[in-house]
C-alpha atoms as a PDB file:
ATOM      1  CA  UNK A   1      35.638 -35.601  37.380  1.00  0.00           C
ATOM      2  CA  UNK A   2      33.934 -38.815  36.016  1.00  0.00           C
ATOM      3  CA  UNK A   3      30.695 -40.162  36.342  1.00  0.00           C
ATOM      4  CA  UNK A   4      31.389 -42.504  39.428  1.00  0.00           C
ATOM      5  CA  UNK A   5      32.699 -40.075  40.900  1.00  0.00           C
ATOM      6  CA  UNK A   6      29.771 -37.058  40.496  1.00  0.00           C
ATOM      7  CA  UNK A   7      27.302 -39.617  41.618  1.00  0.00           C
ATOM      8  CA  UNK A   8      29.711 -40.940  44.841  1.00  0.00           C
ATOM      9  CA  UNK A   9      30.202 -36.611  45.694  1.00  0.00           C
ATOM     10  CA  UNK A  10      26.219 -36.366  45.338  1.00  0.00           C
ATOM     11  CA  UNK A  11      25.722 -39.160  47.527  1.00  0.00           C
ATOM     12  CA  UNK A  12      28.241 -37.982  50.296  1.00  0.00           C
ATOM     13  CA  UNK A  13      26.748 -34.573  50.551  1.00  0.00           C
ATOM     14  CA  UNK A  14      26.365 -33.633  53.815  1.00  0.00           C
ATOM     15  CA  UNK A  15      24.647 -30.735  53.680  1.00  0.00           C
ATOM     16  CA  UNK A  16      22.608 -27.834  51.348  1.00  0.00           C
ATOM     17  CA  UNK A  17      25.494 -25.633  51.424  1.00  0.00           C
ATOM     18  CA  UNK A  18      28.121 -29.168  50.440  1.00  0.00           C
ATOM     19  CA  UNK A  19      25.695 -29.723  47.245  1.00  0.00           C
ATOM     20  CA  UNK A  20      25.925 -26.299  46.369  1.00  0.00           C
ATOM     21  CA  UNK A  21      29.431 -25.519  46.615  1.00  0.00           C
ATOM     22  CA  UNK A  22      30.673 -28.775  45.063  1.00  0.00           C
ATOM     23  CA  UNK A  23      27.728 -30.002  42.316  1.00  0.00           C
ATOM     24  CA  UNK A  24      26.382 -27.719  40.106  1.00  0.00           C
ATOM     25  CA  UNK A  25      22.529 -27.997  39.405  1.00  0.00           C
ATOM     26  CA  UNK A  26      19.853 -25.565  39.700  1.00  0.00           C
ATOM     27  CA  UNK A  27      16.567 -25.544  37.094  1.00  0.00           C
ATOM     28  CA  UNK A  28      16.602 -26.620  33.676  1.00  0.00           C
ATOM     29  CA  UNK A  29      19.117 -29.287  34.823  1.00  0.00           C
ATOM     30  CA  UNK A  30      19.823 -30.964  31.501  1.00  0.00           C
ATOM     31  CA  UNK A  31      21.556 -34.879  30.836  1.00  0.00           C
ATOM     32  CA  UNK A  32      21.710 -36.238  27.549  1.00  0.00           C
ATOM     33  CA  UNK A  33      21.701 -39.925  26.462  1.00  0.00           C
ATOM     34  CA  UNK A  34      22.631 -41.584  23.237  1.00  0.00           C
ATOM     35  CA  UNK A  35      19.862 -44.627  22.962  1.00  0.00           C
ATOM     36  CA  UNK A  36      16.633 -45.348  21.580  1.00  0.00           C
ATOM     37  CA  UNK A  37      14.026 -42.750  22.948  1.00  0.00           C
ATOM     38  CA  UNK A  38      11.076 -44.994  23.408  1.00  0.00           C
ATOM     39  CA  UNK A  39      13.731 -47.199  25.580  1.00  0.00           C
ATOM     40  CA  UNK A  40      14.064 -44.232  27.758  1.00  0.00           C
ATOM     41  CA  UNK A  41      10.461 -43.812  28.446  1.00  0.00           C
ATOM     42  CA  UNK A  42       9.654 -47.406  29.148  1.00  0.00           C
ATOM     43  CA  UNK A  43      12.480 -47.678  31.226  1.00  0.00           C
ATOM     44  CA  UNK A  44      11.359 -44.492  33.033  1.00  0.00           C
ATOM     45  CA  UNK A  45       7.829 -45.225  33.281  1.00  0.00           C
ATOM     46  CA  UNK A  46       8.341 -49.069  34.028  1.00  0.00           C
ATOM     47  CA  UNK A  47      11.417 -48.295  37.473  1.00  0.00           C
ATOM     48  CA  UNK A  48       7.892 -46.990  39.595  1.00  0.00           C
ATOM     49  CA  UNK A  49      10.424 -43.755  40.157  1.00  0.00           C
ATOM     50  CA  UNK A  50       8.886 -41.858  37.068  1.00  0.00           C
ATOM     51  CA  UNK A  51       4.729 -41.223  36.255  1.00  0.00           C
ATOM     52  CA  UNK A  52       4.061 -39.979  33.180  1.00  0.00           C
ATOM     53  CA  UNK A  53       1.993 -36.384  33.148  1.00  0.00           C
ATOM     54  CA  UNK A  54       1.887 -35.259  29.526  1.00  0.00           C
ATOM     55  CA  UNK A  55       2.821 -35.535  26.405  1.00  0.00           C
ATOM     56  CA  UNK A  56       3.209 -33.065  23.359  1.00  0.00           C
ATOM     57  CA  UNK A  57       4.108 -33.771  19.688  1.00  0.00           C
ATOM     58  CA  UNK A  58       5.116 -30.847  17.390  1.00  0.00           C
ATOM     59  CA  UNK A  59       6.361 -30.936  13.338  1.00  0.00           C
ATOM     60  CA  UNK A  60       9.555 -29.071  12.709  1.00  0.00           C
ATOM     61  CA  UNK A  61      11.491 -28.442  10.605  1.00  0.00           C
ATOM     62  CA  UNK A  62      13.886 -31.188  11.657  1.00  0.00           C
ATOM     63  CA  UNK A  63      10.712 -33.915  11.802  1.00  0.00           C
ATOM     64  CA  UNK A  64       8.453 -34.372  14.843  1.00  0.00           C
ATOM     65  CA  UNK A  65       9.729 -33.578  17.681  1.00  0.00           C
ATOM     66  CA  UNK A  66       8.395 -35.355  20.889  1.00  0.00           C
ATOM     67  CA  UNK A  67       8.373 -33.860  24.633  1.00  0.00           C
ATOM     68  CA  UNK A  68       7.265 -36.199  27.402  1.00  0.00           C
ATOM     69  CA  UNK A  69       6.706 -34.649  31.128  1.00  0.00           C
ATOM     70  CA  UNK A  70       7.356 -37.317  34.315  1.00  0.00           C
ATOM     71  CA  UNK A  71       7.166 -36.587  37.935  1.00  0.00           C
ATOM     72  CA  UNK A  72       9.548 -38.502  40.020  1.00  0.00           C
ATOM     73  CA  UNK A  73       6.585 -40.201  42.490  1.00  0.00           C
ATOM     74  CA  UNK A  74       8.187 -38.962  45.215  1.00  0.00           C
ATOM     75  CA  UNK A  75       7.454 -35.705  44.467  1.00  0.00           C
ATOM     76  CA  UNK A  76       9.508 -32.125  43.762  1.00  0.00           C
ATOM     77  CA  UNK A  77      11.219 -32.611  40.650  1.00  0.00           C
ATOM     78  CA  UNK A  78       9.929 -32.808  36.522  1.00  0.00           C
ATOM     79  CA  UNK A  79      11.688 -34.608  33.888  1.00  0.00           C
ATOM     80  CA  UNK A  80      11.271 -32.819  30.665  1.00  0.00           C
ATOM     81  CA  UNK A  81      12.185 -36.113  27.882  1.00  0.00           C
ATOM     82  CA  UNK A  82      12.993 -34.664  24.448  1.00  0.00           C
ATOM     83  CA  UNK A  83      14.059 -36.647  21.382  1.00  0.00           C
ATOM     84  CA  UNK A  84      16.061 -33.583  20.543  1.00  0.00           C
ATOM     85  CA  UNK A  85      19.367 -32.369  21.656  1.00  0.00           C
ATOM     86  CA  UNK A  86      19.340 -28.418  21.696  1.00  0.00           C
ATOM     87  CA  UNK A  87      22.388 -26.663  20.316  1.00  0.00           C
ATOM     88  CA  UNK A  88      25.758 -27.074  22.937  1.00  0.00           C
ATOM     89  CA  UNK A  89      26.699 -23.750  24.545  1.00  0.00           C
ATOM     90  CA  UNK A  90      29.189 -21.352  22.989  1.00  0.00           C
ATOM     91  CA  UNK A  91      31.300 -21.226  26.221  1.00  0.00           C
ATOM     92  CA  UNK A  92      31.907 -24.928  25.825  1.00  0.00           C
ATOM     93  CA  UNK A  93      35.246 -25.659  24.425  1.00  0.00           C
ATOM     94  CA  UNK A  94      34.542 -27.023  20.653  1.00  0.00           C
ATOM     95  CA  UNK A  95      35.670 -29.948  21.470  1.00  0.00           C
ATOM     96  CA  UNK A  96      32.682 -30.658  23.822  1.00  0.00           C
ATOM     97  CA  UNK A  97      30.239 -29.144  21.569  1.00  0.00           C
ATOM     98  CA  UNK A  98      30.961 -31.408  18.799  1.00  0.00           C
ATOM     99  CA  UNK A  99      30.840 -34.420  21.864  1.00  0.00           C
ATOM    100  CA  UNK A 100      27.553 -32.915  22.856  1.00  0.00           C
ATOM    101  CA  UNK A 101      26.303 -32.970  19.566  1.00  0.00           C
ATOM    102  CA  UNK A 102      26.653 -37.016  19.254  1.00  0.00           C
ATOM    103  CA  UNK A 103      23.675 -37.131  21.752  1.00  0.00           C
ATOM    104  CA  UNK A 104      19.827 -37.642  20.656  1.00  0.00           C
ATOM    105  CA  UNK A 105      17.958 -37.039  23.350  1.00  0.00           C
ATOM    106  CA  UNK A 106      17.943 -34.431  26.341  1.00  0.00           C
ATOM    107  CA  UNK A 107      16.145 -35.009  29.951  1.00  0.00           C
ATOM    108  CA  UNK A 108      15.492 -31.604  31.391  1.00  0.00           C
ATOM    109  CA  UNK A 109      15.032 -32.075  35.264  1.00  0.00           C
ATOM    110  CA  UNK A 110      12.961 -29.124  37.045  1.00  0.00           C
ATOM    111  CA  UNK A 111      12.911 -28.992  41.143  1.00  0.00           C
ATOM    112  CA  UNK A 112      10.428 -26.078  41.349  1.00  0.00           C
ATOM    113  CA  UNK A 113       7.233 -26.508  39.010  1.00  0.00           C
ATOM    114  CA  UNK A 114       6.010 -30.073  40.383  1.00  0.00           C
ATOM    115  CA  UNK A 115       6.382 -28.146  44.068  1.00  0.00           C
ATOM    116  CA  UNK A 116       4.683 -25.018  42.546  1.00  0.00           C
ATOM    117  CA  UNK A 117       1.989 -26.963  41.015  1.00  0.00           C
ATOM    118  CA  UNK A 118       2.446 -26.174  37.868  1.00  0.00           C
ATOM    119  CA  UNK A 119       1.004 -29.758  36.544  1.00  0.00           C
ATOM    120  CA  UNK A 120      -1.864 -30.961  39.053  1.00  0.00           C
ATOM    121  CA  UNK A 121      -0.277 -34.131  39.988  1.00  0.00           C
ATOM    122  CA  UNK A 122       3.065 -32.149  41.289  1.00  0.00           C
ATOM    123  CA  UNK A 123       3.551 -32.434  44.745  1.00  0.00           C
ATOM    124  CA  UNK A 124       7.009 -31.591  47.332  1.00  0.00           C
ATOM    125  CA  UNK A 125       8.485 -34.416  48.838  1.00  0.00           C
ATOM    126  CA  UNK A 126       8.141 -33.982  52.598  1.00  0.00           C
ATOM    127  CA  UNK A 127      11.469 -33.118  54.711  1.00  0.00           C
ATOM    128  CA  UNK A 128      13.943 -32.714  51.784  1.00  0.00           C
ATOM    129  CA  UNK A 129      15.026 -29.376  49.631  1.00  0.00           C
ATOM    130  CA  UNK A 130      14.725 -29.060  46.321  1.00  0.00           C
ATOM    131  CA  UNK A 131      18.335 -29.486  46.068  1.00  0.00           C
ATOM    132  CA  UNK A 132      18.345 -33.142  47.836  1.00  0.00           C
ATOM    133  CA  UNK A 133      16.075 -34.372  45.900  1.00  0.00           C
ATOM    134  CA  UNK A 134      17.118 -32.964  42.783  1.00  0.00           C
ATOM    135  CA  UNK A 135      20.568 -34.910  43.943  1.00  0.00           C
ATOM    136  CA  UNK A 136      18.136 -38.379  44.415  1.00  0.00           C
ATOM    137  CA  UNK A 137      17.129 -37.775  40.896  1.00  0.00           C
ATOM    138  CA  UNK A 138      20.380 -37.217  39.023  1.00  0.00           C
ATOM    139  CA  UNK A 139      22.266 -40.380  41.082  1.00  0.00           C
ATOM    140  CA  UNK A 140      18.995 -42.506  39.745  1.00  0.00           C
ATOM    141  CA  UNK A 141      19.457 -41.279  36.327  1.00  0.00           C
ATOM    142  CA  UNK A 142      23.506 -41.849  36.303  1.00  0.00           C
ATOM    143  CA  UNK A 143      22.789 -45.382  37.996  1.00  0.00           C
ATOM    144  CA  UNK A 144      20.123 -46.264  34.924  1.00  0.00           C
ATOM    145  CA  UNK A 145      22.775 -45.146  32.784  1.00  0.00           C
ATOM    146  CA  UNK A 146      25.773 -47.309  34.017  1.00  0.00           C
ATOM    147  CA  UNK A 147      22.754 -50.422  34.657  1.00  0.00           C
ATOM    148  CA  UNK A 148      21.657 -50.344  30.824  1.00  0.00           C
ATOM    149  CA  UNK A 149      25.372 -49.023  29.515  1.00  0.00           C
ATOM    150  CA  UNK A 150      23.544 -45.847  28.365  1.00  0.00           C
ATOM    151  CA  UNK A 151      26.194 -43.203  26.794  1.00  0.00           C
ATOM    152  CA  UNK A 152      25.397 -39.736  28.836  1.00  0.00           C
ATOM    153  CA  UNK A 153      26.382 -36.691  29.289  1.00  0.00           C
ATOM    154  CA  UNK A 154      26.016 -34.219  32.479  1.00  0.00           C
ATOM    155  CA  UNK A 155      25.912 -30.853  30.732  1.00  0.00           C
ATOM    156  CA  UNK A 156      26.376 -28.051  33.475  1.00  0.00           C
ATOM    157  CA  UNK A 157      28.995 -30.386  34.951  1.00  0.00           C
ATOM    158  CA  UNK A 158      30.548 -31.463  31.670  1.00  0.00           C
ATOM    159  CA  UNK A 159      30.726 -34.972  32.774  1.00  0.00           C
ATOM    160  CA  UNK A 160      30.704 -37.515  29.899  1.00  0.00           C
ATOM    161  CA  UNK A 161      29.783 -41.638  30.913  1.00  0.00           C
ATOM    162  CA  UNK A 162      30.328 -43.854  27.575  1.00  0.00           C
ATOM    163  CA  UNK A 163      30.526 -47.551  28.541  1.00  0.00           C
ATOM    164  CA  UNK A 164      32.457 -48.579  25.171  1.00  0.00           C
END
């Protein structure tokens, strides 16, 4: 399946039980991009999609590493933006761990702590499941990536965009 494609199925969902049985994303919901990271937080910041909540800067041992938390406005779902890409599952074939590994930063998308509260600005958005709007979020983030030609890559769904 390619990127057109995931987006057109997420936006043809009918119901709770469609999304579930043909897209696969729960918590923790991870895309990576290949660009420059401060690109990817004006962008988000500057759509009126994305507010930023926090911000956290930590020294390792591979240089600072940077962690920047958005709400989507509407509500329900947390974007995580790292300028880190964490090591590629084992039960990926090696060919997509060594594709995975060309990426530089990850955008970890959460449903359930801006409905749970967990930063004081989180709030649900009113008449759609976490799963809906978890769907709005990913086809906004494909779109941005096919707008700006944006290399990505869908990790629980293996789906790769590169606009080369």
């Amino acid at each position: 399946m390619n990127l057109d494609e995931y987006l057109q199925g997420l936006e043809n969902s009918t119901s709770e039980e469609d999304l579930l049985s043909k897209l696969v994303f729960n918590d923790n919901w991870d895309i990576l991009f290949r660009t420059n990271f401060y690109r990817v937080l004006l962008d988000l910041r500057n759509s009126g999609n994305y507010e930023l909540i926090d911000k956290m800067l930590e020294d390792t041992q591979d240089g600072r590493y940077r962690n920047y938390i958005f709400n989507y406005v509407p509500g329900t779902v947390l974007l995580q933006v790292q300028n880190k890409v964490f090591a590629p599952s084992p039960r990926l074939s090696i060919e997509d761990q060594e594709k995975q590994k060309r990426y530089d930063i990850t955008v970890s998308l959460h449903p359930l702590q801006a409905a749970t509260g967990l930063f004081e600005t989180g709030k649900k958005f009113e008449g759609k499941t976490d799963n809906e709007v978890m769907a709005m979020v990913i086809r906004d983030l494909g779109k941005y990536a096919k707008v700006k030609k944006v290399p990505l890559c869908f990790v629980r769904p293996n789906i790769y965009y590169d606009p080369k």
